[in-house]
N, C-alpha and C. Protein backbone atom coordinates (compact mmCIF):
# COMPACT_ATOMS: atom_id res chain seq x y z
N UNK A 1 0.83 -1.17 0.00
CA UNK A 1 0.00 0.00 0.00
C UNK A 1 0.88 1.25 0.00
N UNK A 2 1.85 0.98 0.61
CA UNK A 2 3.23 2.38 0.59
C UNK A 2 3.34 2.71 -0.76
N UNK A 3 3.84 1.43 -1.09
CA UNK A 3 4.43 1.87 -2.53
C UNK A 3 3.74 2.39 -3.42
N UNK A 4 2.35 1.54 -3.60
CA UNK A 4 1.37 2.80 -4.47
C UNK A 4 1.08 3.97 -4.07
N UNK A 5 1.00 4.33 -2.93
CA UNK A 5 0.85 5.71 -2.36
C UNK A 5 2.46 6.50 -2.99
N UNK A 6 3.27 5.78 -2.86
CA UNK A 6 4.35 6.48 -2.94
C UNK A 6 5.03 6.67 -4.83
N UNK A 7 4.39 5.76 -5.95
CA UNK A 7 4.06 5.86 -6.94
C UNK A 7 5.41 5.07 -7.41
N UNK A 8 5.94 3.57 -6.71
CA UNK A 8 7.01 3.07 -7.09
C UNK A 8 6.73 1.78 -7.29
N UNK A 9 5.21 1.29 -7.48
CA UNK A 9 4.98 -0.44 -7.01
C UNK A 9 5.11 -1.13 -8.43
N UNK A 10 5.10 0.11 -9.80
CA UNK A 10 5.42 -0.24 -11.06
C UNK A 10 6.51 -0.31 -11.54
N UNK A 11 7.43 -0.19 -10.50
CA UNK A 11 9.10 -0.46 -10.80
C UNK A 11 9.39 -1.66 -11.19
N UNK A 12 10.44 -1.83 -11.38
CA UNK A 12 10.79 -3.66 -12.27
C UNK A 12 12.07 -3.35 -11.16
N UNK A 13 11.90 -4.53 -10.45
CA UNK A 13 12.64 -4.95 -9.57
C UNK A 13 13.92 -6.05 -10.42
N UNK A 14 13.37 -6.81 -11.20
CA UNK A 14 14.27 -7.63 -12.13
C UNK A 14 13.50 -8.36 -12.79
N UNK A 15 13.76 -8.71 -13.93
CA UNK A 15 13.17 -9.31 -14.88
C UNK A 15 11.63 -8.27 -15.30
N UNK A 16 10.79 -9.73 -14.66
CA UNK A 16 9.10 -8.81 -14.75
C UNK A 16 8.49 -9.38 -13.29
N UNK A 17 9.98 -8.64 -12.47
CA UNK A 17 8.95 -8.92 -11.27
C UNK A 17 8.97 -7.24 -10.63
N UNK A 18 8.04 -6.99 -10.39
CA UNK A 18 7.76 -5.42 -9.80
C UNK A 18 7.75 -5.45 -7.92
N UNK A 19 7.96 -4.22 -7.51
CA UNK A 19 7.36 -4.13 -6.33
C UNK A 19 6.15 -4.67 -5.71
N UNK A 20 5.19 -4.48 -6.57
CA UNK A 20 4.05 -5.25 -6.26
C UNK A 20 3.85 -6.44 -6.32
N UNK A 21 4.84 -7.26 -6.95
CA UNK A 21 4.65 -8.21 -6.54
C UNK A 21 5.75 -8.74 -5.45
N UNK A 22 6.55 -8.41 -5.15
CA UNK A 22 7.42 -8.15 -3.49
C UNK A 22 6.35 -8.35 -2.54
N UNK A 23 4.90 -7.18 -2.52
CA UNK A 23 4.17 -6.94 -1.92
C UNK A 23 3.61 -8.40 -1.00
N UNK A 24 3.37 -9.23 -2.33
CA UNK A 24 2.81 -10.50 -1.99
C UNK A 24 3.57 -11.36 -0.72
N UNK A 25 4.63 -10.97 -0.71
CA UNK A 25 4.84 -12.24 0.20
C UNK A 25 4.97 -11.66 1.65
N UNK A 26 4.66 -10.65 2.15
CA UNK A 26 4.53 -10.58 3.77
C UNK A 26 2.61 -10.94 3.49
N UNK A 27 1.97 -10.05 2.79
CA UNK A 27 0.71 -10.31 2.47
C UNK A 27 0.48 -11.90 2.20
N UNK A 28 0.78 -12.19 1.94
CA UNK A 28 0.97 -14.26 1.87
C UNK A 28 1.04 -15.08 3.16
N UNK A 29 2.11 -14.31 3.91
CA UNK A 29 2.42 -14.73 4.72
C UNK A 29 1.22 -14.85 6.09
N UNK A 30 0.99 -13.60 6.42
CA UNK A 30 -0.38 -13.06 6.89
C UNK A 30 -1.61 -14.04 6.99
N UNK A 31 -1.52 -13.87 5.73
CA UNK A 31 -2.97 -15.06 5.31
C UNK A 31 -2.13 -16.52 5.71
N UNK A 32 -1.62 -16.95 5.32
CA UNK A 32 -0.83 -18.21 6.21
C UNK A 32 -0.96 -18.46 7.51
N UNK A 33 -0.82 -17.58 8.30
CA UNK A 33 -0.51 -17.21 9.87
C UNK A 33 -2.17 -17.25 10.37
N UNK A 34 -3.00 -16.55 9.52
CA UNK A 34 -4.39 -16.31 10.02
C UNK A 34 -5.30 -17.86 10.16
N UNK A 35 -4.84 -18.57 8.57
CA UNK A 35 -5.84 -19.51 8.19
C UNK A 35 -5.11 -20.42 9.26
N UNK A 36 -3.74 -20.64 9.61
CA UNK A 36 -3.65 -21.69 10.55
C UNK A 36 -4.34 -21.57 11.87
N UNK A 37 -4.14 -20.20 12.15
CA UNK A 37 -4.48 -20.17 13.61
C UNK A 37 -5.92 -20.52 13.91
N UNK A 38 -6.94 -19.97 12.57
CA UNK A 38 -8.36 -20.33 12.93
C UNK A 38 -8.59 -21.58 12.03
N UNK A 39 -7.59 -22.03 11.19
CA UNK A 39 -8.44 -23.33 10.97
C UNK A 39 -7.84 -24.53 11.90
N UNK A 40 -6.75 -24.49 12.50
CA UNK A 40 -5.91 -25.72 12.92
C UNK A 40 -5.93 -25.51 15.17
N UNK A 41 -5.61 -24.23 14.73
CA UNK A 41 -4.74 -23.87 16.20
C UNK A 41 -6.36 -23.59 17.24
N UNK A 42 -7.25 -22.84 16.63
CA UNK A 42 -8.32 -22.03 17.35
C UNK A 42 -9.19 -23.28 18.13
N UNK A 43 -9.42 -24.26 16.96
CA UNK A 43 -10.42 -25.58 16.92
C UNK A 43 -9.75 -26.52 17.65
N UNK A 44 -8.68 -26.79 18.35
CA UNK A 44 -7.78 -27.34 18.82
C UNK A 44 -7.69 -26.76 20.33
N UNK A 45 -8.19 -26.16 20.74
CA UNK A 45 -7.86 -25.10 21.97
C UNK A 45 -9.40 -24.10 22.15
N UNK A 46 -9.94 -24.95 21.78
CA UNK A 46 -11.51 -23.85 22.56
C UNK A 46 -11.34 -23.43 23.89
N UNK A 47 -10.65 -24.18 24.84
CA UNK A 47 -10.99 -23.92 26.33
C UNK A 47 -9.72 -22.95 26.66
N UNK A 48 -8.81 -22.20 25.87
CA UNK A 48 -8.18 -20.79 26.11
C UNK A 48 -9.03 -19.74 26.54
N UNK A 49 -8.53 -18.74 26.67
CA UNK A 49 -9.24 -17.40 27.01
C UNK A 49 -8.69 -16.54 26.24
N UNK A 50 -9.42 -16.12 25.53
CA UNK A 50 -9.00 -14.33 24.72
C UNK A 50 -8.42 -13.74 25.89
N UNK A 51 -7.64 -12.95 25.32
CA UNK A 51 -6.66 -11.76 26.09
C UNK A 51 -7.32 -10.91 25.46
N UNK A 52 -7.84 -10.47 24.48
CA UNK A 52 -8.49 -9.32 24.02
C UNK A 52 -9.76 -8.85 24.04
């Protein structure tokens, strides 16, 4: 989201890979981290307590 704000996400990083697609992999990652926790980790551990 920086980078388009900042007007650099159409840069060519090398070859034909751009900033935007850099973007993808913390954004990848994220979604990785989320789907485990509520599909594997959450269903596995009902009897925790939210801290939040």
């Amino acid at each position: 989201m920086a980078s388009e704000f900042l007007h650099f996400d159409a840069n060519i990083v090398t070859g034909s890979i751009t900033y935007k697609h850099l973007a993808l992999i913390p954004f990848m990652t994220g979604v990785l981290i989320l789907a485990y926790y509520y599909g594997w980790y959450k269903p596995k551990h009902p009897e925790e307590l939210e801290t939040m």
